[in-house]
C-alpha atoms as a PDB file:
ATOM      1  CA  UNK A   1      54.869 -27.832  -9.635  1.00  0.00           C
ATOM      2  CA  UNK A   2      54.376 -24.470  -8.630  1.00  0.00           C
ATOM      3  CA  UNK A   3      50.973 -24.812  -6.488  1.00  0.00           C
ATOM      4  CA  UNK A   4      52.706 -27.891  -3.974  1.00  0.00           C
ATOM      5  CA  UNK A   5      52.661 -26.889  -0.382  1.00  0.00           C
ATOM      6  CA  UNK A   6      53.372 -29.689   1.551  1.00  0.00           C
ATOM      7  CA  UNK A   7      52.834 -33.699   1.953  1.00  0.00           C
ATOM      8  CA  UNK A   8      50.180 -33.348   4.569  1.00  0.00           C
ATOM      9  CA  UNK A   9      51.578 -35.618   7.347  1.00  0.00           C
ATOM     10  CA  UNK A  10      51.774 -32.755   9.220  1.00  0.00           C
ATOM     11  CA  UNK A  11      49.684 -28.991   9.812  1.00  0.00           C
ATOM     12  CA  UNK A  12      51.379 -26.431  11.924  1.00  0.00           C
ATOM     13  CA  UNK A  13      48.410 -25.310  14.511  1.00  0.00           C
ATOM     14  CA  UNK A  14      48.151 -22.601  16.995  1.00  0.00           C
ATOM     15  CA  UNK A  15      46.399 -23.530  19.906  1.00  0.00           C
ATOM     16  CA  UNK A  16      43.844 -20.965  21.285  1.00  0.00           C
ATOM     17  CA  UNK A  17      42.169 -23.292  23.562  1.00  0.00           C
ATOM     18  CA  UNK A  18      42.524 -21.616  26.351  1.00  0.00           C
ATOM     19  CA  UNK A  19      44.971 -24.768  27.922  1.00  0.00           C
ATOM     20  CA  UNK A  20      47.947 -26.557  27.288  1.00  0.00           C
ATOM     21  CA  UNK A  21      47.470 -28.906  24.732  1.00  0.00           C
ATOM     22  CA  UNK A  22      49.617 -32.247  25.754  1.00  0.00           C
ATOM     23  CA  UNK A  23      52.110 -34.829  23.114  1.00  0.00           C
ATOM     24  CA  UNK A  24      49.816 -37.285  22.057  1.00  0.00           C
ATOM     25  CA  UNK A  25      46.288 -35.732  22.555  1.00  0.00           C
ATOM     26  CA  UNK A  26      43.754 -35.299  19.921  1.00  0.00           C
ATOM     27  CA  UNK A  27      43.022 -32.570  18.386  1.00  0.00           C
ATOM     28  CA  UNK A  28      39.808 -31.685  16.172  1.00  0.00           C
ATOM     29  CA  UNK A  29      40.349 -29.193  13.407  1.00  0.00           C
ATOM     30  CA  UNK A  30      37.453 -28.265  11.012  1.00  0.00           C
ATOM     31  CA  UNK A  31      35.971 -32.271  10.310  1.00  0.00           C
ATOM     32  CA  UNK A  32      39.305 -33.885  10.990  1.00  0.00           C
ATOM     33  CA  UNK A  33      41.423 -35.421  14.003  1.00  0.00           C
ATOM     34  CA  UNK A  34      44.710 -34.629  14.435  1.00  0.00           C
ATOM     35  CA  UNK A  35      47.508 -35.602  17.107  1.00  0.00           C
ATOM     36  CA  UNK A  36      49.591 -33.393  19.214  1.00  0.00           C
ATOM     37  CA  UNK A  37      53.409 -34.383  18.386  1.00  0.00           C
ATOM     38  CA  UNK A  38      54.505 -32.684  21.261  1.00  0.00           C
ATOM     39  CA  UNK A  39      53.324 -29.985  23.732  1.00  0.00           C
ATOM     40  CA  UNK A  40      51.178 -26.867  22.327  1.00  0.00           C
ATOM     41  CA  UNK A  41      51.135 -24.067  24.969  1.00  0.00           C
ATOM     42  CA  UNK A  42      47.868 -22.064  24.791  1.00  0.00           C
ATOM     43  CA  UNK A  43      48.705 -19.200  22.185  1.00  0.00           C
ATOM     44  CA  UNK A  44      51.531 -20.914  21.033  1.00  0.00           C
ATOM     45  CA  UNK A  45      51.594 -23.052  17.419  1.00  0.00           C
ATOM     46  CA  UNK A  46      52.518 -26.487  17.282  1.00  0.00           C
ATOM     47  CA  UNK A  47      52.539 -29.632  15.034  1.00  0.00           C
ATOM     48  CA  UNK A  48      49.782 -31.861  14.383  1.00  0.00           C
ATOM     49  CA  UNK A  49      50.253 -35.755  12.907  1.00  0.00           C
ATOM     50  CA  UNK A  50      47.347 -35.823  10.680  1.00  0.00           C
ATOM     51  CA  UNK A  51      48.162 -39.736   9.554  1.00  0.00           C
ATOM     52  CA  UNK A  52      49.191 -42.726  11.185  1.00  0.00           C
ATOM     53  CA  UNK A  53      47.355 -45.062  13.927  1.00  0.00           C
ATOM     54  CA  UNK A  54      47.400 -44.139  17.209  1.00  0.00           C
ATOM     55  CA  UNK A  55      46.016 -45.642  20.546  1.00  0.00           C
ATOM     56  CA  UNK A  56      43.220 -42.325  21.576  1.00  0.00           C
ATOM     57  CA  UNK A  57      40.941 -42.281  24.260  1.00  0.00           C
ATOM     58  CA  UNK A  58      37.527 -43.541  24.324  1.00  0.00           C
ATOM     59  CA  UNK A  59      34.734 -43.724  26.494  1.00  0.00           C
ATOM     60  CA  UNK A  60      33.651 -47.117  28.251  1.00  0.00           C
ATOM     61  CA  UNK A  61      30.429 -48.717  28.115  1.00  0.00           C
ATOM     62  CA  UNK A  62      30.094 -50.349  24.618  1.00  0.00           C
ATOM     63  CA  UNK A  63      33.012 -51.622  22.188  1.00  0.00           C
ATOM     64  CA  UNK A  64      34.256 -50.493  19.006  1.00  0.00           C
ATOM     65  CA  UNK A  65      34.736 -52.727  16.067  1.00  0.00           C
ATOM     66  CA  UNK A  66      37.733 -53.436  13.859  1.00  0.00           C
ATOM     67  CA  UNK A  67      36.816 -51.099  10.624  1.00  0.00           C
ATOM     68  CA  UNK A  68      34.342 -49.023  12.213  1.00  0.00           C
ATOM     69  CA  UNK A  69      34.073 -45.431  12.348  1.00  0.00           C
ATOM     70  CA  UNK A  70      33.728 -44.394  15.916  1.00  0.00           C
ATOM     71  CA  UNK A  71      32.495 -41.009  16.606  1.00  0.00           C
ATOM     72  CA  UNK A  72      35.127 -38.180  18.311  1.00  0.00           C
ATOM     73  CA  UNK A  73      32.739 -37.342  20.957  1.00  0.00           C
ATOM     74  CA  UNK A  74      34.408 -33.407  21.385  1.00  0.00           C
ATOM     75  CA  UNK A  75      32.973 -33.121  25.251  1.00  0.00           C
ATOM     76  CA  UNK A  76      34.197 -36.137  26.332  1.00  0.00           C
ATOM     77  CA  UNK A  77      37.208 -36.343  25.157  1.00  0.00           C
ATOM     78  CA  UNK A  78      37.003 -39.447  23.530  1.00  0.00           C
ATOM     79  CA  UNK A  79      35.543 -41.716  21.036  1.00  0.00           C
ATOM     80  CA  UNK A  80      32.600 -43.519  20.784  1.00  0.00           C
ATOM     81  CA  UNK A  81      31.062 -46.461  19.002  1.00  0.00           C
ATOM     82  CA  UNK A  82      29.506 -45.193  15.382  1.00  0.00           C
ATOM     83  CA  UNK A  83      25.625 -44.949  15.222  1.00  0.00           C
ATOM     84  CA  UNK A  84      26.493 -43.532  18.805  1.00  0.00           C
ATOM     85  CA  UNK A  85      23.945 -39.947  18.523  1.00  0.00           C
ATOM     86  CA  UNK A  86      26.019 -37.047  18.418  1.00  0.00           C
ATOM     87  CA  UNK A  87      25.821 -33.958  19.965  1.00  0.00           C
ATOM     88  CA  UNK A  88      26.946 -30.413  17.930  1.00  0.00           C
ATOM     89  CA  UNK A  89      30.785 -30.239  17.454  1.00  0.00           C
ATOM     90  CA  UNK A  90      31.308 -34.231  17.392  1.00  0.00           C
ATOM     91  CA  UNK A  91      32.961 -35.475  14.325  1.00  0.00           C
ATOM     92  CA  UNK A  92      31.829 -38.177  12.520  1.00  0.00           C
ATOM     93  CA  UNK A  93      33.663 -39.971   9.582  1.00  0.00           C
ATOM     94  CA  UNK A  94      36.821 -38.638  10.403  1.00  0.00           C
ATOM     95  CA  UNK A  95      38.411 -42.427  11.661  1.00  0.00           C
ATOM     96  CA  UNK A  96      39.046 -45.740  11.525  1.00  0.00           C
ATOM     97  CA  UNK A  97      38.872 -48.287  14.032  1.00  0.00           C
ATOM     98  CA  UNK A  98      42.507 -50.181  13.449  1.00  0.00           C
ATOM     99  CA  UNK A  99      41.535 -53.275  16.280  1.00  0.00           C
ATOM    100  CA  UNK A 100      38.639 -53.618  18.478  1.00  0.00           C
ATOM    101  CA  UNK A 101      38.550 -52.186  21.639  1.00  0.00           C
ATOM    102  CA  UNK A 102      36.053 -53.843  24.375  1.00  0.00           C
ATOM    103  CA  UNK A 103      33.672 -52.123  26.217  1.00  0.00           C
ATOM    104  CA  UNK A 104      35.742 -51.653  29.470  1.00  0.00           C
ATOM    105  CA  UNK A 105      38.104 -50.686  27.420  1.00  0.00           C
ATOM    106  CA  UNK A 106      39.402 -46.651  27.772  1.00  0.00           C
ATOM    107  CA  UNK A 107      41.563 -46.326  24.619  1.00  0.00           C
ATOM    108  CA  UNK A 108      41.060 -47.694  20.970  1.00  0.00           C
ATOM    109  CA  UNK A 109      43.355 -47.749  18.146  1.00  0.00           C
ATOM    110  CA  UNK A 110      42.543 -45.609  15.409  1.00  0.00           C
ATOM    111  CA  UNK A 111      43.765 -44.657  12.086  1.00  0.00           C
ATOM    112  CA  UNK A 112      43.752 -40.975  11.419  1.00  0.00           C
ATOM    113  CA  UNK A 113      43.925 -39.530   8.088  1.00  0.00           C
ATOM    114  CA  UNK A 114      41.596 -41.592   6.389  1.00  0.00           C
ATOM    115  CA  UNK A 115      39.286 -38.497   4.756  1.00  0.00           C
ATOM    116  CA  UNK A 116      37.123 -35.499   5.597  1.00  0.00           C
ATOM    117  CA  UNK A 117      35.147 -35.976   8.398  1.00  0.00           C
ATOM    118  CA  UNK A 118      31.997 -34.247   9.630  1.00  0.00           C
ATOM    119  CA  UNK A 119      31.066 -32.017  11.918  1.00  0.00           C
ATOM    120  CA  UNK A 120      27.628 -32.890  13.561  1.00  0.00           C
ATOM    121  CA  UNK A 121      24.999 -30.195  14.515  1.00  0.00           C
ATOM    122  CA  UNK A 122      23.709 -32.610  17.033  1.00  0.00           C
ATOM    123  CA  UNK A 123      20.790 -35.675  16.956  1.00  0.00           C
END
């Protein structure tokens, strides 16, 4: 098949973030969430898992449910429960809660990969 270009696993990304982009960190590109396979130097490319289920950060204060689709909050860092109102850049859609994480909780498991998110322009 002449139009094939890859599997997808992966997406080479350069990182003009301004920062260091560390292994394991999540990384938004367009309405999706990606993961840092190892270090991305600021103006440097790198590779990006863009499937699999990976323990992320989220934000305490209220748990996430098995099957949900928490919300990549993009100034925190981390995600949120879904129905959680967004702010402009936060991506919606994008995951899938693999276990539930409690409340206190700082990290949930999450299955990337699972179709196009959004972007949100904010509520």
């Amino acid at each position: 098949m002449r139009n094939y270009v890859q599997e997808g696993r992966t997406l080479s990304y350069y990182n003009s973030s301004g920062a260091t982009i560390s292994a394991g960190a999540a990384v938004v590109v367009g309405g999706q969430v990606g993961v840092a396979i190892n270090d991305i130097a600021d103006g440097a490319s790198g590779t990006l898992s863009m499937e699999g289920v990976y323990t992320l950060p989220k934000t305490s204060g209220a748990a996430i449910n098995v099957g949900t689709a928490p919300i990549f909050d993009v100034s925190a860092g981390a995600f949120v429960p879904a129905g959680t109102a967004t702010a402009a850049g936060d991506i919606t859609g994008a995951v899938t809660a693999w276990a539930t994480a409690a409340s206190a909780d700082t990290t949930v498991n999450v299955k990337i990969g699972v179709g196009n998110g959004a972007v949100a322009s904010g509520t």
